[in-house]
N, C-alpha and C. Protein backbone atom coordinates (compact mmCIF):
# COMPACT_ATOMS: atom_id res chain seq x y z
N UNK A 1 0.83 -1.19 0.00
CA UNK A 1 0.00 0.00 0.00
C UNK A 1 0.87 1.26 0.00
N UNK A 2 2.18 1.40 0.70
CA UNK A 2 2.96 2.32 0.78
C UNK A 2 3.60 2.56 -0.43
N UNK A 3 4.07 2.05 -1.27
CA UNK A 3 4.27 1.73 -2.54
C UNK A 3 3.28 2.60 -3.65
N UNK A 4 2.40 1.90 -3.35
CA UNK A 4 1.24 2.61 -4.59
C UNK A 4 0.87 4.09 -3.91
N UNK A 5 0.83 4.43 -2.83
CA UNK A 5 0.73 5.76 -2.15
C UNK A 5 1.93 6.58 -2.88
N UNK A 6 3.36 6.12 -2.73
CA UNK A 6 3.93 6.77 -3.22
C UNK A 6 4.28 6.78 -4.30
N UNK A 7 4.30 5.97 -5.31
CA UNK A 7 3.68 5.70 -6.49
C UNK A 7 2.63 7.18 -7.06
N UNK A 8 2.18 6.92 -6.56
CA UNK A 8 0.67 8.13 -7.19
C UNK A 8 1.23 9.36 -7.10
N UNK A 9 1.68 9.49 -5.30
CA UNK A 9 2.42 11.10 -5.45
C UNK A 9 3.39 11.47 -6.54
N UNK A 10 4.23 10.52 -6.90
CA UNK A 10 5.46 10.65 -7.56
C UNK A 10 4.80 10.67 -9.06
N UNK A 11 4.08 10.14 -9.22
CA UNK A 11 3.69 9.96 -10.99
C UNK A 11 3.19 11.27 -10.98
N UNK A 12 2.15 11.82 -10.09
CA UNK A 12 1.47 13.27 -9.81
C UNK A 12 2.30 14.20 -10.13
N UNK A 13 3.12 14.67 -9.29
CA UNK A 13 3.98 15.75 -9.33
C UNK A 13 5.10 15.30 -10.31
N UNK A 14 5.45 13.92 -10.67
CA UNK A 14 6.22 14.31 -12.04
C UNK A 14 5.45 14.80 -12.99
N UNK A 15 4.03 14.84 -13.30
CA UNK A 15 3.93 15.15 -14.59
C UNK A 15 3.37 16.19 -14.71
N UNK A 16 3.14 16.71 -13.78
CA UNK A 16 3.35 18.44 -13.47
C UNK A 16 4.12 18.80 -13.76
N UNK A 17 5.48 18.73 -13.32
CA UNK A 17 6.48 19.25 -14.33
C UNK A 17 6.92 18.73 -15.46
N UNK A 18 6.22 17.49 -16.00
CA UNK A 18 6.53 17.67 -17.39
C UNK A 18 5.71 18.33 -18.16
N UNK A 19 4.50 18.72 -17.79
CA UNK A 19 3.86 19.63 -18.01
C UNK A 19 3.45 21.11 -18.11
N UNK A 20 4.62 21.60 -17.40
CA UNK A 20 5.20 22.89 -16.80
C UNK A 20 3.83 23.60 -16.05
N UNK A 21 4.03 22.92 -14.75
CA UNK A 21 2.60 23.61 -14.02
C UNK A 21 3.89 24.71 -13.81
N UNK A 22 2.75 25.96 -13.37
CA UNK A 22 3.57 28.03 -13.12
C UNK A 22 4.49 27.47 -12.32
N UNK A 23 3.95 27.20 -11.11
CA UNK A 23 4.49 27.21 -10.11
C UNK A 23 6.03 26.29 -9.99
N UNK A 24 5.60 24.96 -10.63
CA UNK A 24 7.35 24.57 -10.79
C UNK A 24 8.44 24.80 -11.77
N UNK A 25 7.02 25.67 -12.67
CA UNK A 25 8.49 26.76 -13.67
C UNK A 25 9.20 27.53 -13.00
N UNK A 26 8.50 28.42 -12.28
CA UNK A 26 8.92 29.44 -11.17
C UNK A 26 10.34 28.70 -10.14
N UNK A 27 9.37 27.55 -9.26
CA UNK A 27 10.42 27.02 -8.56
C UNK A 27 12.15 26.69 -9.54
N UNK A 28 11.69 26.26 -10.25
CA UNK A 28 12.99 25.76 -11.02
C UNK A 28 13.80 26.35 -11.62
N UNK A 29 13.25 27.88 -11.87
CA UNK A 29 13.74 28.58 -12.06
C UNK A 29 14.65 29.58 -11.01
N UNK A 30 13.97 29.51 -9.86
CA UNK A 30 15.42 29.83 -8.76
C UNK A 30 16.17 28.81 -8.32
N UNK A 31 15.74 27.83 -8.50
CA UNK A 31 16.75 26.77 -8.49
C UNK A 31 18.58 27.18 -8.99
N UNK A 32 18.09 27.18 -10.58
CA UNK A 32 18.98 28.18 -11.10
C UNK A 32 19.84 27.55 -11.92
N UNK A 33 19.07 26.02 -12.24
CA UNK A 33 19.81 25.00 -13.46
C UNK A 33 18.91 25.05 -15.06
N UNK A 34 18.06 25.96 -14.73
CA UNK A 34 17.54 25.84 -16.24
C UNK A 34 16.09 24.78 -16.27
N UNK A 35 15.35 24.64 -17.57
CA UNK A 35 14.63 24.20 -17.17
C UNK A 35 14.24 22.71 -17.62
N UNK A 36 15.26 22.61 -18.35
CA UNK A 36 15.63 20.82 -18.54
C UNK A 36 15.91 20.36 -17.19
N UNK A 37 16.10 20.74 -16.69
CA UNK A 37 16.45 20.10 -15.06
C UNK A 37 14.91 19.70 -14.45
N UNK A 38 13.93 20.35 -14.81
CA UNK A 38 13.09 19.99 -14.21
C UNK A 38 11.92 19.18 -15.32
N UNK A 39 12.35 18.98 -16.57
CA UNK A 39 11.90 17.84 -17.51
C UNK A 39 12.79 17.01 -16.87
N UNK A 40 14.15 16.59 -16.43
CA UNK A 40 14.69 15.69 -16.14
C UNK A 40 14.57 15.15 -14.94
N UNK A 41 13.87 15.44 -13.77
CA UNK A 41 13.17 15.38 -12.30
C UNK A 41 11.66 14.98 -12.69
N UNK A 42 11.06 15.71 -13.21
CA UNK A 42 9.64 15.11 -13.88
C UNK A 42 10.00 13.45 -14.45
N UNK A 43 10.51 13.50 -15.56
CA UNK A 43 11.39 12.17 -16.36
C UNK A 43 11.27 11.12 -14.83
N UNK A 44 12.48 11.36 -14.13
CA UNK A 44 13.16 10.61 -12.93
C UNK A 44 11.74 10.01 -12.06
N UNK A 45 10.71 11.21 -11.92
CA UNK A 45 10.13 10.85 -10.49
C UNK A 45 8.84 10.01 -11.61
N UNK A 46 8.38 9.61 -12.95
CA UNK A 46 7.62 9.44 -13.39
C UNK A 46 7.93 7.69 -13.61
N UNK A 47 9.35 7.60 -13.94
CA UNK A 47 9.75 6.77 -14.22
C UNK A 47 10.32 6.02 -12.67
N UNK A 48 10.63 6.22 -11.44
CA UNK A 48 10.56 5.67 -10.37
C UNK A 48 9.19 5.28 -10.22
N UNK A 49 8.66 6.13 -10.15
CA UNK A 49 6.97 5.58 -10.06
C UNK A 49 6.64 4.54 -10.53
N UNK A 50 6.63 4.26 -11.56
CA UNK A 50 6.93 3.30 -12.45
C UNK A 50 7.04 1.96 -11.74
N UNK A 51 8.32 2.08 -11.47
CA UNK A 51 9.33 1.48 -11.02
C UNK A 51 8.99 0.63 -9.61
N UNK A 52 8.33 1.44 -8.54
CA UNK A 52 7.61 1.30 -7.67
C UNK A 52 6.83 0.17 -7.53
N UNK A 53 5.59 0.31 -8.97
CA UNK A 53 4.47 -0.69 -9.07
C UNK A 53 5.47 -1.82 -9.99
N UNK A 54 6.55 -2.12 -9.72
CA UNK A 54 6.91 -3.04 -10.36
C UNK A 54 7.88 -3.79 -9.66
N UNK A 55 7.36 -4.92 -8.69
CA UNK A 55 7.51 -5.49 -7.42
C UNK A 55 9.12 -6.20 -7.47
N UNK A 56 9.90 -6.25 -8.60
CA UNK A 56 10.90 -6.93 -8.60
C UNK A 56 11.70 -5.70 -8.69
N UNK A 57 10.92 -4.36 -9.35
CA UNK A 57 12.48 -3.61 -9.32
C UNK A 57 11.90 -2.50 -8.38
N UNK A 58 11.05 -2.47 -7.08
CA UNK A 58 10.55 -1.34 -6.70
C UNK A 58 11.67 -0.87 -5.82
N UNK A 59 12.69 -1.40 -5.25
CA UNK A 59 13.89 -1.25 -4.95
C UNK A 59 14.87 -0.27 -5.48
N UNK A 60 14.63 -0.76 -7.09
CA UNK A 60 15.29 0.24 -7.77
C UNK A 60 14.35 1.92 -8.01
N UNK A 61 13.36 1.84 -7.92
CA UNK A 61 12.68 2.87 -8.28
C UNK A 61 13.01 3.67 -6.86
N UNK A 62 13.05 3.11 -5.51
CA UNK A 62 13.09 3.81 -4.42
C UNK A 62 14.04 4.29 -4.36
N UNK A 63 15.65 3.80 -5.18
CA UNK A 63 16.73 3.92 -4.65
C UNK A 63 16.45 5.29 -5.30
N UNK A 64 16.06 5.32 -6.51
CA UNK A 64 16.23 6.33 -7.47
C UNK A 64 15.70 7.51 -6.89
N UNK A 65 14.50 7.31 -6.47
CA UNK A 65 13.85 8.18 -6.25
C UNK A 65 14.12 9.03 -4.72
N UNK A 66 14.66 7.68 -4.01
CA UNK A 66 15.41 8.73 -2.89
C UNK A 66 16.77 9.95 -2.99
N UNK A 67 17.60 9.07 -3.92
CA UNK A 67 18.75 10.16 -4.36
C UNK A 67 17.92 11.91 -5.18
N UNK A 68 16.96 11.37 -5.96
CA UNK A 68 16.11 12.92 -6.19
C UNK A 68 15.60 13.54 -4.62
N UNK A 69 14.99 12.83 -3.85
CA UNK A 69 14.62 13.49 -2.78
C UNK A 69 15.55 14.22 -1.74
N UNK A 70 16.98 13.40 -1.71
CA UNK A 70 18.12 14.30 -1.41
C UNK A 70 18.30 15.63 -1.42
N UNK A 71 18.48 15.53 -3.15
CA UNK A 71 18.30 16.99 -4.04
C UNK A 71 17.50 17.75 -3.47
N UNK A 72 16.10 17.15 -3.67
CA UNK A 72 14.94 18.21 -3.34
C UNK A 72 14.95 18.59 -1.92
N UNK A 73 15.59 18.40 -0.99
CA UNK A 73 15.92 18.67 0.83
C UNK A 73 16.77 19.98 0.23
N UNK A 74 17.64 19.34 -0.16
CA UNK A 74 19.28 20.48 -0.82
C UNK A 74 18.29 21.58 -1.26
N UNK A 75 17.93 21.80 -2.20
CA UNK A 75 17.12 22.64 -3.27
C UNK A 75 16.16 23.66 -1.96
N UNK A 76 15.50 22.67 -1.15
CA UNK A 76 14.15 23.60 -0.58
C UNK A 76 15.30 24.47 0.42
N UNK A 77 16.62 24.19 1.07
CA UNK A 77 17.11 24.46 2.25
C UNK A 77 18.21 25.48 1.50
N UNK A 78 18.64 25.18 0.67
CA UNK A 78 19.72 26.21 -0.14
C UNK A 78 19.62 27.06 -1.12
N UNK A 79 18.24 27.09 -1.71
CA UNK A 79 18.13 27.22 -2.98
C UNK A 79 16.50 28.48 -3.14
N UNK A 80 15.59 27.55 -2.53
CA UNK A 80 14.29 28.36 -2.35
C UNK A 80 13.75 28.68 -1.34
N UNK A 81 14.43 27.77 -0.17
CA UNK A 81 14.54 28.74 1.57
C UNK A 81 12.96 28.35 1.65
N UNK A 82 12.60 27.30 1.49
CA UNK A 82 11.36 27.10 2.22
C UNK A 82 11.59 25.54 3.24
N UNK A 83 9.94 25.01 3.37
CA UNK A 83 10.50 24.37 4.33
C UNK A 83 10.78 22.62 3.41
N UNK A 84 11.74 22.02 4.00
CA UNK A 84 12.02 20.79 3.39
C UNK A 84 11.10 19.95 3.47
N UNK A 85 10.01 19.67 4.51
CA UNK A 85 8.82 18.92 5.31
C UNK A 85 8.66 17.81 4.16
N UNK A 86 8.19 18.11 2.81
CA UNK A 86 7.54 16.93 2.61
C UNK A 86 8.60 16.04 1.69
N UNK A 87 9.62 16.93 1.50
CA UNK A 87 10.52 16.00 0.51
C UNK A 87 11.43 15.07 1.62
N UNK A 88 11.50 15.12 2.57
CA UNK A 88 12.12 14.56 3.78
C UNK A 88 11.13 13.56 4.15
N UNK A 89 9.95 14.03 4.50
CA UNK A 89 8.74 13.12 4.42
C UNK A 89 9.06 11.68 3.66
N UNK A 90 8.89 12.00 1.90
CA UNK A 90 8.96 11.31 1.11
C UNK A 90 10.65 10.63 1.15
N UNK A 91 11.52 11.30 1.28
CA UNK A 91 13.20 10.40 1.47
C UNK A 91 13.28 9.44 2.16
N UNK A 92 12.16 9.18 3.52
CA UNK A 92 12.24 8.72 4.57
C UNK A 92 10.87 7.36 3.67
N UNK A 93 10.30 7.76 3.33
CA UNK A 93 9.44 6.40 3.12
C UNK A 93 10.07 5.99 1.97
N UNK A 94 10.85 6.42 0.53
CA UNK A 94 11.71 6.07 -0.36
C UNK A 94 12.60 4.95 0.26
N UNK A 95 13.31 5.19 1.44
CA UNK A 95 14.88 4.56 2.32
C UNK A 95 13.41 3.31 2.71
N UNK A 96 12.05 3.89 3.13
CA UNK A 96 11.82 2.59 4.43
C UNK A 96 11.50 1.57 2.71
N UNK A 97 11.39 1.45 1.64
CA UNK A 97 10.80 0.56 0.86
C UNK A 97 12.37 0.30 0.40
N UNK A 98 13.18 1.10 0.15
CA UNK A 98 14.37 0.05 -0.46
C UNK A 98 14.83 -0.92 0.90
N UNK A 99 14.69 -0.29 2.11
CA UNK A 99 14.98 -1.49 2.80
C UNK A 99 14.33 -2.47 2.93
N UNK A 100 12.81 -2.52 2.48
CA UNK A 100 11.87 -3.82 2.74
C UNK A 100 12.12 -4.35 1.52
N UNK A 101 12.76 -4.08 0.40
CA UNK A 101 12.33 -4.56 -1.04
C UNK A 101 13.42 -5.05 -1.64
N UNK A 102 15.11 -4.02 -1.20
CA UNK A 102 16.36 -4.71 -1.45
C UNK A 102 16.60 -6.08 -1.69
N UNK A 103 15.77 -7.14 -0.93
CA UNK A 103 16.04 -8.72 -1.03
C UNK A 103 15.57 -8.66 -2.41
N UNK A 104 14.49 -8.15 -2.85
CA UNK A 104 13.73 -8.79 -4.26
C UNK A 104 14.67 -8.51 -5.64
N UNK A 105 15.63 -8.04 -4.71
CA UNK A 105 17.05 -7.74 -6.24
C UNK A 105 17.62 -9.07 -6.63
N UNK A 106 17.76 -9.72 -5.53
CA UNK A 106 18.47 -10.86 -5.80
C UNK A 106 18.26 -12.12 -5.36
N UNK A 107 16.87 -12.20 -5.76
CA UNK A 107 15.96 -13.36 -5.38
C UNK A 107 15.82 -13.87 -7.01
């Protein structure tokens, strides 16, 4: 269930920015990498998602998707000075599924 929860968020808000909702043009734009960076985070979090509902590699989708959530801590704390809350949120349930799911790599 945790999986498909985060699953949904992640497919959600990636395709918002592949879609260029204002608001994460804006964000991405003080970011201050341009705005392929955030087709390429859209890309990442659409394709973890993915990844997620796909029980042999959801491991890999978490790993993935936690190293973006990194970023996005970095980004909210250095970058746009707001608060980190939900991307920390999400890093923390990313880490709790690669640790429940890691075995299914090499089963």
């Amino acid at each position: 269930m945790l999986q498909i929860l985060t699953a949904v968020i992640f497919l959600y808000v990636g395709i918002l920015k592949l879609f260029s909702a204002p608001m994460l043009v804006q964000g991405f734009a003080i970011i201050g990498l341009g705005q392929w960076f955030r087709y390429f985070t859209g890309a990442i979090e659409v394709g973890g998602a993915a990844l997620l509902l796909t029980p042999r590699l959801a491991a890999v989708g978490a790993a993935l998707l936690t190293c973006t959530m990194i970023g996005a801590v970095i980004a909210h704390l250095t970058r746009l000075h707001t608060s980190p809350a939900v991307p920390l949120v999400l890093l923390v349930v990313c880490v709790t599924i690669v640790w429940g799911r890691a075995r299914a790599l090499f089963v």
